[in-house]
N, C-alpha and C. Protein backbone atom coordinates (compact mmCIF):
# COMPACT_ATOMS: atom_id res chain seq x y z
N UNK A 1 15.01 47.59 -25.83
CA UNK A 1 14.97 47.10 -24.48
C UNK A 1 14.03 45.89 -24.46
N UNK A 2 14.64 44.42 -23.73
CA UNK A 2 13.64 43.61 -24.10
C UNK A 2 13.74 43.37 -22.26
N UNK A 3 12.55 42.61 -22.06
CA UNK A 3 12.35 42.08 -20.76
C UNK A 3 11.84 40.99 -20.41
N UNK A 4 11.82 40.31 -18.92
CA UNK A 4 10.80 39.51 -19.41
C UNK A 4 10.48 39.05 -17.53
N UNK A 5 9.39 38.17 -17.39
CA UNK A 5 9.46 38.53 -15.97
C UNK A 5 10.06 37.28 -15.54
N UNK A 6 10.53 37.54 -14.11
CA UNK A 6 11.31 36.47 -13.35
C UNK A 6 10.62 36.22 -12.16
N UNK A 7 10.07 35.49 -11.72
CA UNK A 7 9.24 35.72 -10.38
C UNK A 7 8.20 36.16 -10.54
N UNK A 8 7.29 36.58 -9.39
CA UNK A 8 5.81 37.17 -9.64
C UNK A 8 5.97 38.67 -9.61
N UNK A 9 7.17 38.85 -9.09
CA UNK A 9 7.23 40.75 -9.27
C UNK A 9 8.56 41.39 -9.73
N UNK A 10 8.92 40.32 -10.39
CA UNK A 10 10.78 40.94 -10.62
C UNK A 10 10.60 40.87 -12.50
N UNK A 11 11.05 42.01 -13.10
CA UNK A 11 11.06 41.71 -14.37
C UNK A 11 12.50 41.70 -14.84
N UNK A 12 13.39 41.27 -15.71
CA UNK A 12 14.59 41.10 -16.03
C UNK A 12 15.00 42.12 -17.03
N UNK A 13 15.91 43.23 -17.19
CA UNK A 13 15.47 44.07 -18.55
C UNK A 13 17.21 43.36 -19.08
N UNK A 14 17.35 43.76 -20.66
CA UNK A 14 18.17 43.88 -21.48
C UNK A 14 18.24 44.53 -22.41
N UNK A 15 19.33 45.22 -22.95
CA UNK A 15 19.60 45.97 -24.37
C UNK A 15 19.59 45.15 -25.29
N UNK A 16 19.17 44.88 -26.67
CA UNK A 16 19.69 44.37 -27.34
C UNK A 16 20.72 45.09 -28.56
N UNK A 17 21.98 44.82 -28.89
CA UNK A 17 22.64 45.79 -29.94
C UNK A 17 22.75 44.54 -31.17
N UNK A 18 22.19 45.76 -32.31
CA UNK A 18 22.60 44.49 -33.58
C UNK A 18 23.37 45.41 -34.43
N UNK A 19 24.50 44.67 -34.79
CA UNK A 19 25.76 45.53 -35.11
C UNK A 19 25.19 45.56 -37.00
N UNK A 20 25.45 46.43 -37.48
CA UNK A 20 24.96 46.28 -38.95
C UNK A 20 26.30 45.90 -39.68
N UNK A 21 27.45 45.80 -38.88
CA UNK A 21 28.69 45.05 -39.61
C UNK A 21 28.82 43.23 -39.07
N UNK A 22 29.77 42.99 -38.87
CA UNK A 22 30.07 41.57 -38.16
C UNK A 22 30.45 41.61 -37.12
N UNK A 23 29.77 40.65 -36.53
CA UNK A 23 29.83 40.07 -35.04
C UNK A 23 31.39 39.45 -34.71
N UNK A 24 32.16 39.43 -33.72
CA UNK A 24 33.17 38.67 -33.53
C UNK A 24 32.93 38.06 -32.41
N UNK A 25 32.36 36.71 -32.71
CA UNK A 25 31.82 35.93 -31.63
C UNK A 25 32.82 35.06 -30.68
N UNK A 26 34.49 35.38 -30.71
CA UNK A 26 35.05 34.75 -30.19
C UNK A 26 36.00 35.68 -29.59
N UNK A 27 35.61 37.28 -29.85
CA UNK A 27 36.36 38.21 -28.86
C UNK A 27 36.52 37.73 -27.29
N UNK A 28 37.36 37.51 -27.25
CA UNK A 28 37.62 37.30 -25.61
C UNK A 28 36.85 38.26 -24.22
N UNK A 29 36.46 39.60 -24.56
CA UNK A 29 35.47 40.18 -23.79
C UNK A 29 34.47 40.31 -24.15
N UNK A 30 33.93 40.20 -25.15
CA UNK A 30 32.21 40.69 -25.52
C UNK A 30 31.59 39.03 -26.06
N UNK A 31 32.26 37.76 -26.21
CA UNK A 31 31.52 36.50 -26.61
C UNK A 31 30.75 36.21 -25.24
N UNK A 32 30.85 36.50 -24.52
CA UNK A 32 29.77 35.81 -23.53
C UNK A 32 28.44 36.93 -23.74
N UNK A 33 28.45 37.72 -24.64
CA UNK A 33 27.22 38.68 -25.09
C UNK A 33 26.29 38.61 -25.86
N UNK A 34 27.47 37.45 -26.73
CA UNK A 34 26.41 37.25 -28.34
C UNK A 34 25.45 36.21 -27.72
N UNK A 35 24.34 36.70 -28.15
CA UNK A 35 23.44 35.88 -28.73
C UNK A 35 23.20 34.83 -30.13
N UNK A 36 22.72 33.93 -30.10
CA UNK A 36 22.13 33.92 -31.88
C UNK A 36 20.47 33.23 -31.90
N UNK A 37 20.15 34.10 -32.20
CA UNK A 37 18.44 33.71 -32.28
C UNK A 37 17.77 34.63 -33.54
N UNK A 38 16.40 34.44 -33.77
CA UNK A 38 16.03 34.94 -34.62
C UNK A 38 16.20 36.12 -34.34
N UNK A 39 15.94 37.00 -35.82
CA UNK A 39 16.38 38.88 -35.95
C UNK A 39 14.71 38.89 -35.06
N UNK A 40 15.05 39.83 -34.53
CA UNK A 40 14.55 41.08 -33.51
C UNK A 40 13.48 41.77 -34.44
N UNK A 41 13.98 42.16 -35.83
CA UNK A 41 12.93 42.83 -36.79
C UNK A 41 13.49 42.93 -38.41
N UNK A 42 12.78 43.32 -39.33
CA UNK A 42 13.13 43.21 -41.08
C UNK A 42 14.71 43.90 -41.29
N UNK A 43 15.37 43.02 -41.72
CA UNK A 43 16.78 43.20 -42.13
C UNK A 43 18.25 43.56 -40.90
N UNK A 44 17.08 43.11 -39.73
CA UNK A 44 18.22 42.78 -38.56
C UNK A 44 18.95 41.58 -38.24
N UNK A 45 20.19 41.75 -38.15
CA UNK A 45 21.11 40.24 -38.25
C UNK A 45 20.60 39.16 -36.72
N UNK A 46 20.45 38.31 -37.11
CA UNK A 46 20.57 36.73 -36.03
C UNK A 46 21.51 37.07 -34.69
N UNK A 47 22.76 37.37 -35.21
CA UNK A 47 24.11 37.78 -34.32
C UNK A 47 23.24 38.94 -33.91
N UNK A 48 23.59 38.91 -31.97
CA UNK A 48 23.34 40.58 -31.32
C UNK A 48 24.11 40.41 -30.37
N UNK A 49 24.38 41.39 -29.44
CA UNK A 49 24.76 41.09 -28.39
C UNK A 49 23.86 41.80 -26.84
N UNK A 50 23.59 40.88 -26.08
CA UNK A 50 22.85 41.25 -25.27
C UNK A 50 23.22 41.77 -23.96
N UNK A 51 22.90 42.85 -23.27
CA UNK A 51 23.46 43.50 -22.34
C UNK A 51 22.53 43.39 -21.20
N UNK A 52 22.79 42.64 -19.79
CA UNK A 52 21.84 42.51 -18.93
C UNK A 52 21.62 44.62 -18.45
N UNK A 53 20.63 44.78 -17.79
CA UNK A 53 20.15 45.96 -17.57
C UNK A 53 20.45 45.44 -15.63
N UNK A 54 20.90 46.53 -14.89
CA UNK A 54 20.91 45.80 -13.61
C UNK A 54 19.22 46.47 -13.33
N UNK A 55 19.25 46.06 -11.94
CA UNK A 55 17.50 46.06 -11.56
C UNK A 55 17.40 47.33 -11.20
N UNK A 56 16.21 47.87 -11.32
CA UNK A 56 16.13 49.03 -11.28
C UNK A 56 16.28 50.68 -11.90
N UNK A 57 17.18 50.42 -12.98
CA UNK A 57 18.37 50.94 -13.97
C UNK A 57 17.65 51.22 -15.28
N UNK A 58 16.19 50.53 -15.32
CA UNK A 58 16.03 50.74 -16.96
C UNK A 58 15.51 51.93 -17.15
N UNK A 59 14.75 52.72 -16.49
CA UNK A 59 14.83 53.94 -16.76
C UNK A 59 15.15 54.97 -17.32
N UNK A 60 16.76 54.69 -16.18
CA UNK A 60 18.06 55.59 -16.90
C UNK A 60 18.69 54.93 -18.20
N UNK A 61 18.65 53.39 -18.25
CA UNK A 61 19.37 52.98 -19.41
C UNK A 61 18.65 53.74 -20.45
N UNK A 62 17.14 53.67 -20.38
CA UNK A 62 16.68 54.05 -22.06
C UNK A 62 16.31 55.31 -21.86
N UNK A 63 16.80 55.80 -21.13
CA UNK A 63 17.03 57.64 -21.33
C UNK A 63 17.97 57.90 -21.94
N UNK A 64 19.48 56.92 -21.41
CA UNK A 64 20.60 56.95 -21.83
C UNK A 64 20.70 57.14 -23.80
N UNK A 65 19.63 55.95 -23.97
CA UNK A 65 19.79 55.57 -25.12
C UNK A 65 18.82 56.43 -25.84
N UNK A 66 17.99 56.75 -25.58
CA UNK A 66 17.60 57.78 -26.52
C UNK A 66 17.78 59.00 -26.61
N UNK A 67 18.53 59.85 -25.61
CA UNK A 67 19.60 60.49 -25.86
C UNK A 67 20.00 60.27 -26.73
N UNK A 68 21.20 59.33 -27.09
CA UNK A 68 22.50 59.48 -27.58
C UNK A 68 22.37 58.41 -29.00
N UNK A 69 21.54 57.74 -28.73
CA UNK A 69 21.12 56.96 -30.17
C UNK A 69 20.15 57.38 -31.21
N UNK A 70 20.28 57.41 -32.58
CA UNK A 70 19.53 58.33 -33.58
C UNK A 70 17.90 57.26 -33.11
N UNK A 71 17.37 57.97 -33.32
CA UNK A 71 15.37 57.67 -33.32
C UNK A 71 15.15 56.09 -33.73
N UNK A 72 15.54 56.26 -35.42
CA UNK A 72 15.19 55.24 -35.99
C UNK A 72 16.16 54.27 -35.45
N UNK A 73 17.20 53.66 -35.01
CA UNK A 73 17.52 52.65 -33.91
C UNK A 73 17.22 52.34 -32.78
N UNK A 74 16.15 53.12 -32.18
CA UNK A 74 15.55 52.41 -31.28
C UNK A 74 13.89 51.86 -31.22
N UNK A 75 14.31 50.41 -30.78
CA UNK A 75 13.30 49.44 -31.38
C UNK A 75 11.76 49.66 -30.15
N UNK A 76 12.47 50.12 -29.40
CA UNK A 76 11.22 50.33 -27.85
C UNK A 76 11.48 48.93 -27.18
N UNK A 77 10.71 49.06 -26.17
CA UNK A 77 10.61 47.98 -25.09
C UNK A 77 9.74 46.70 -25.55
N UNK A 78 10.21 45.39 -25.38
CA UNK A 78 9.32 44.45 -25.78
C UNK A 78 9.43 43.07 -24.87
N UNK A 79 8.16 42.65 -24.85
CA UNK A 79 8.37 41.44 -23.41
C UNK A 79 8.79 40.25 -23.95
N UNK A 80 9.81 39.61 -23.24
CA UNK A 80 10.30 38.17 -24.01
C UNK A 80 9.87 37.23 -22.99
N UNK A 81 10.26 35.52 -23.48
CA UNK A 81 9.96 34.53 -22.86
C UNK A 81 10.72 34.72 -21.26
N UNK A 82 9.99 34.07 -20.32
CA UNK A 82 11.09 33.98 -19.04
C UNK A 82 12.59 33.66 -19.32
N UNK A 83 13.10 34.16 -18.99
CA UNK A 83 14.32 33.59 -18.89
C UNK A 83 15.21 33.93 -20.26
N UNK A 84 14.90 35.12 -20.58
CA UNK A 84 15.22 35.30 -22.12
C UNK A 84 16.47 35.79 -21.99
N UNK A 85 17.26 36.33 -20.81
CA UNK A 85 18.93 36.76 -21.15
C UNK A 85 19.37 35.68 -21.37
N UNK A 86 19.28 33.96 -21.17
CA UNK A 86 19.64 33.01 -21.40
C UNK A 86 21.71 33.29 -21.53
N UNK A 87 21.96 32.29 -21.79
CA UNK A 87 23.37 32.00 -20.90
C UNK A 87 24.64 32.22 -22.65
N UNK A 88 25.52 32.75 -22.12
CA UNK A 88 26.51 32.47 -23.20
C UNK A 88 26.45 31.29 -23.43
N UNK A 89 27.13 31.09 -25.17
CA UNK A 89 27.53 29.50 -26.24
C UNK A 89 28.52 29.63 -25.63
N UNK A 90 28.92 28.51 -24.69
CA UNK A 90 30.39 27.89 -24.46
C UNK A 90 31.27 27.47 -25.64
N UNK A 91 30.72 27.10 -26.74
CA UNK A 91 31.49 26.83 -27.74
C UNK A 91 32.18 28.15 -28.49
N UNK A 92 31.25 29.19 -28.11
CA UNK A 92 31.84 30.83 -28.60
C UNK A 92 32.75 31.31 -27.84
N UNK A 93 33.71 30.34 -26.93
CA UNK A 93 34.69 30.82 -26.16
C UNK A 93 36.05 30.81 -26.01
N UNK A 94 36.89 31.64 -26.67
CA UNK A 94 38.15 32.02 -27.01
C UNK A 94 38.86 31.20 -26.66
N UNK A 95 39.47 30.20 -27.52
CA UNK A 95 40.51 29.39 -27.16
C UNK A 95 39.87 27.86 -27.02
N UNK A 96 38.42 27.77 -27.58
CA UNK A 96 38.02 26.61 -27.87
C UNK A 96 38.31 25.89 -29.32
C-alpha cells in the first residue's frame, strides 16, 4: 500500500501489484495501470501495476489483502511523493 498526501488533510492510497511473470503493457483494460518506475524493493520488476484505493477504503483494502495474500508479499504501507498515482503512458495505449 503506497500513499501519499494530497492537500493538507487528504492522503491518496494505492496498491501496488508486481507480477513476477510479464507485464502486458498494451492490454486494452489493465495499460492505463502500468506503471514503470524504479522496483519498489530487491528483485522486484520496474513494470507494476497500480490500483488507485478509493478514499476512505484502505482499511478494508489491506485487510482484504492480508487475508488472502501469503505474508511474505506484502510489502506494508509506505509514503510516496505527492502526486505519486501519476497518470497512464499514452504511448502504452492499444492501438498506438
Amino acid at each position: 500500500m503506497q500513499w501519499s498526501q494530497f492537500g493538507r488533510r487528504v492522503k491518496q492510497y494505492s496498491i501496488e501489484l508486481c507480477p513476477s511473470g510479464p507485464i502486458d503493457d498494451r492490454d486494452p483494460v489493465l495499460w492505463a495501470l502500468v506503471r514503470d518506475e524504479e522496483a519498489i524493493g530487491p528483485g522486484l520488476p520496474r513494470l507494476r501495476y497500480r490500483l488507485p484505493v478509493p478514499p476512505g477504503s484502505q482499511e478494508q483494502v489491506t485487510a482484504a489483502v492480508r487475508q488472502y495474500a501469503p505474508p511474505h508479499l506484502w510489502l506494508g504501507e509506505a509514503q510516496r511523493e505527492p502526486g505519486h498515482l501519476g497518470r497512464p503512458d499514452p504511448s502504452r495505449r492499444p492501438g498506438r
